[in-house]
Protein backbone atom coordinates (compact mmCIF):
# COMPACT_ATOMS: atom_id res chain seq x y z
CA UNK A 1 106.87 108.45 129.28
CA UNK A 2 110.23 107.71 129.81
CA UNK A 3 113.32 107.68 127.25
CA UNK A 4 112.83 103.53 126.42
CA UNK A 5 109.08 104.13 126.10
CA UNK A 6 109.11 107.05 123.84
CA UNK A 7 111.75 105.56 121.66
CA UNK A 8 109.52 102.02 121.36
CA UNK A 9 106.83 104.54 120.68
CA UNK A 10 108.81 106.02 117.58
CA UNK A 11 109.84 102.57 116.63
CA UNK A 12 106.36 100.95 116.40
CA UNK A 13 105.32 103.68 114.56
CA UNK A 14 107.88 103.55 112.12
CA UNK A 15 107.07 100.19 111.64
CA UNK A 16 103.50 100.80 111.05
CA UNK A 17 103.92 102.92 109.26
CA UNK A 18 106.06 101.54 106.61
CA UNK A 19 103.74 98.14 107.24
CA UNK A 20 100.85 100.56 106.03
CA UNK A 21 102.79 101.24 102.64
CA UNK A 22 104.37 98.47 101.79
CA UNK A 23 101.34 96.18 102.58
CA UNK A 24 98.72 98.24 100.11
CA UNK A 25 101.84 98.34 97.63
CA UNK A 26 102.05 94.58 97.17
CA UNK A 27 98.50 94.58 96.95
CA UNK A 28 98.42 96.72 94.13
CA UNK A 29 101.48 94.91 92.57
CA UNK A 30 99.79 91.87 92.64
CA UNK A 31 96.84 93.50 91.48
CA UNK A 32 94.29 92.65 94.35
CA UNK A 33 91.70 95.54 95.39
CA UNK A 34 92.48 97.33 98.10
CA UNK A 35 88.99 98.25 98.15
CA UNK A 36 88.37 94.27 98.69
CA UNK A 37 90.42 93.14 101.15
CA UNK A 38 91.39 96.67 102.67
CA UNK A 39 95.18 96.58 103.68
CA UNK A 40 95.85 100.42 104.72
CA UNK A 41 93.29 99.78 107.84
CA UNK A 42 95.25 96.44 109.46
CA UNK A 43 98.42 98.29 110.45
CA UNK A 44 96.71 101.41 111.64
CA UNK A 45 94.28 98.41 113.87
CA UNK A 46 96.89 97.15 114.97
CA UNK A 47 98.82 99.77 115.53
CA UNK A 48 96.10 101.18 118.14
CA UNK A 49 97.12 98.05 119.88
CA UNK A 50 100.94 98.87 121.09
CA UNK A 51 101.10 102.15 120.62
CA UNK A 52 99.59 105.73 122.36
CA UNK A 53 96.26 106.95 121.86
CA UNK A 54 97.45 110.06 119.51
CA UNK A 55 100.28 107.62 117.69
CA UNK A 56 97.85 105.69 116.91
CA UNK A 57 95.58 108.20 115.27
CA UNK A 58 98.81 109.53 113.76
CA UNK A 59 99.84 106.80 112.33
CA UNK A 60 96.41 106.30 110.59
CA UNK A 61 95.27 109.62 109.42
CA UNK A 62 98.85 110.11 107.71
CA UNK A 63 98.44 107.09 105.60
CA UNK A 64 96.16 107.37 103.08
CA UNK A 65 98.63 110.61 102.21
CA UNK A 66 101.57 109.03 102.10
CA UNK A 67 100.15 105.89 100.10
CA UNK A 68 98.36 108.66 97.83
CA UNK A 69 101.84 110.20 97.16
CA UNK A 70 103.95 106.60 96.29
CA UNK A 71 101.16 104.83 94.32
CA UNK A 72 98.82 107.23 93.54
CA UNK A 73 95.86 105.49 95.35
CA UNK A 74 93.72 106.39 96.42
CA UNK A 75 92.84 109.36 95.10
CA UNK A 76 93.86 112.50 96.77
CA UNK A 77 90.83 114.22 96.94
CA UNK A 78 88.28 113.35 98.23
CA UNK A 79 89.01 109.73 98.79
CA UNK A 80 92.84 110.03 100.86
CA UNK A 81 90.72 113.11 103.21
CA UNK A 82 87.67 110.94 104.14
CA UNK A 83 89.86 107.63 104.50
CA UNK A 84 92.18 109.72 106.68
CA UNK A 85 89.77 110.52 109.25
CA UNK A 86 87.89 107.06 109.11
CA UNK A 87 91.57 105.34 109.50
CA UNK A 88 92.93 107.39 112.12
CA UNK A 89 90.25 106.70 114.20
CA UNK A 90 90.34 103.33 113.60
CA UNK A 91 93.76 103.58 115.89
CA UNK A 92 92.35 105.89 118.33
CA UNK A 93 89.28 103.65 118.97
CA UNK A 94 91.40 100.65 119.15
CA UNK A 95 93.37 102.22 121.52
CA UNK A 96 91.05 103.63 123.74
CA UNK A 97 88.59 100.46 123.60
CA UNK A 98 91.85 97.99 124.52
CA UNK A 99 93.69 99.61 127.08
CA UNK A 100 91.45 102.21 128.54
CA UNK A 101 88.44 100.50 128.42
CA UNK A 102 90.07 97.10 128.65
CA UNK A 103 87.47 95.74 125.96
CA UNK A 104 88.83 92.49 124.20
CA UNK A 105 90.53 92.34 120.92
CA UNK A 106 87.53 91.61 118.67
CA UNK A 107 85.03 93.95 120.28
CA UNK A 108 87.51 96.66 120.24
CA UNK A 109 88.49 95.88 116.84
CA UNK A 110 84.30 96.00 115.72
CA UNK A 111 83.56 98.90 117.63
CA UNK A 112 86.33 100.80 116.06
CA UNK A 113 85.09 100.12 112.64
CA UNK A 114 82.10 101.37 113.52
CA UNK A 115 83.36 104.63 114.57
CA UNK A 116 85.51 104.94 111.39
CA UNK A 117 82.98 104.27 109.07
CA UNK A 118 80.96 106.83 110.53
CA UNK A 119 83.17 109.13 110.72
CA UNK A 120 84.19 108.62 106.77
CA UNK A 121 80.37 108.72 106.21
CA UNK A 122 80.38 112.50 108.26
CA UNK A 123 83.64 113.54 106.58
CA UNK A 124 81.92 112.29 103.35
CA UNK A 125 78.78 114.72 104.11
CA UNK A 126 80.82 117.64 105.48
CA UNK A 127 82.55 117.38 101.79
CA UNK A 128 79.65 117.33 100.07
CA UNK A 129 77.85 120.33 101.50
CA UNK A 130 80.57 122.78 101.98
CA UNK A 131 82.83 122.01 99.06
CA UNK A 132 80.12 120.44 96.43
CA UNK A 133 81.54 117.10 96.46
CA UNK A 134 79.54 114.34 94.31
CA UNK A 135 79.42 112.14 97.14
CA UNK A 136 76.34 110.64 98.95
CA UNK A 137 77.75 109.94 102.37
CA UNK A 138 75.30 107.16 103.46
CA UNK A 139 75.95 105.25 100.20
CA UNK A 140 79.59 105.80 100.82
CA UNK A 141 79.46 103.92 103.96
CA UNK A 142 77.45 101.25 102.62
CA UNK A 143 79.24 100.66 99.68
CA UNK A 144 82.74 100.48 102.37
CA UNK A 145 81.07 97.89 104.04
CA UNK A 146 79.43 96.01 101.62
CA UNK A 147 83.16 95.70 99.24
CA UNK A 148 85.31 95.32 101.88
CA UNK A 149 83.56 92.91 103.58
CA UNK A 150 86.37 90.31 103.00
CA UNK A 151 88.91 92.51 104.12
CA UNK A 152 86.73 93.25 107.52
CA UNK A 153 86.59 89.54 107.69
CA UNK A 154 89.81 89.00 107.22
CA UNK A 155 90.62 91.63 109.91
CA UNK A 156 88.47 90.07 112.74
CA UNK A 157 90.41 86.75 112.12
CA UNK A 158 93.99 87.56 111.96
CA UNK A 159 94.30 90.77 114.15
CA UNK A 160 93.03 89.08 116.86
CA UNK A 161 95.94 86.56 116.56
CA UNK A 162 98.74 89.23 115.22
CA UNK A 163 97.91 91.38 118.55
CA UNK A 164 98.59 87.71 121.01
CA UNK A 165 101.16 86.58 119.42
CA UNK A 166 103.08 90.24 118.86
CA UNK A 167 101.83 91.17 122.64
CA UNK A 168 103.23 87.27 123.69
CA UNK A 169 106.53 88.48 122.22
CA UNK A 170 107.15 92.41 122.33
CA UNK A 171 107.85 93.03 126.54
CA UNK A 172 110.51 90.41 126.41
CA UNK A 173 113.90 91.15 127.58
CA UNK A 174 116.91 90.60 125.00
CA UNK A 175 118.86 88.10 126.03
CA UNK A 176 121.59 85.86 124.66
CA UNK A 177 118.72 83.20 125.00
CA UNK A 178 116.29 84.60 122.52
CA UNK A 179 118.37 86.51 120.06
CA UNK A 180 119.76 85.09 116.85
């Protein structure tokens, strides 16, 4: 990775970062569930898109923290843990799926939910046996898919289109032409 690559890398995950904060935040201002329409997971999706394999599972295991610590959701424990590890691979898959496996955009993006909820469903389990936590993992995954099934929908539609048009756009060259 040369010195223009690794600094892109640093700047997309800024940016995805601060897209995975500020998005959830709005959604709370406005008072829309996040639960619902789940806005933490689209950056970290399509993040997994233009970014490394590890940034990309970076980028979404660190934000359930960081939104924990600005608006207090969710909750630290055990919720921010188990969303960590379902969200970070979310980014990982992605990434893997897309440009290793060279799967298209809305298999990649289904096949990565997959994985995630699973893994929040084993991170769920691993919780409940070691530390006691009230959680029944299975439920846990079915109740993630069953409330944010508008948010997955929503996901499958406008990632998709996000990822062509940003991918149409981000290799360009600066030029007098094209800037502002």
């Amino acid at each position: 990775m040369n010195l223009n690559s690794k600094t892109r890398e640093i700047v997309l995950a800024g940016l995805f970062i601060a897209m995975g904060i500020v998005l959830p935040s709005l959604f709370h201002l406005i008072g829309i569930s996040g639960k619902v329409f789940l806005p933490m997971h689209i950056p970290a999706l399509i993040a997994g898109f233009f970014v490394s394999s590890p940034t990309a599972f970076i980028i979404g295991f660190i934000l359930p923290y960081l939104n924990s610590m600005v608006t207090g959701m969710p909750p630290l424990f055990p919720i921010a843990l188990i969303m960590s590890f379902e969200i970070g691979l979310y980014g990982l898959s992605v990434s893997i799926f897309s440009k290793k496996m060279k799967l298209n955009t809305v298999i990649s993006l289904i096949l990565a939910m997959i994985i995630g909820r699973i893994s929040g469903g084993l991170v769920a389990y691993i919780l409940s046996v070691i530390f006691g936590v009230k959680i029944n993992a299975l439920m846990f995954v079915k109740g993630s898919i069953l409330t944010g099934l508008p948010g997955i929908i929503i996901q499958l539609i406008t990632i998709p289109i996000i990822v062509l048009v940003l991918s149409k756009y981000s290799n360009r060259e600066i030029t007098d032409k094209n800037t502002l």
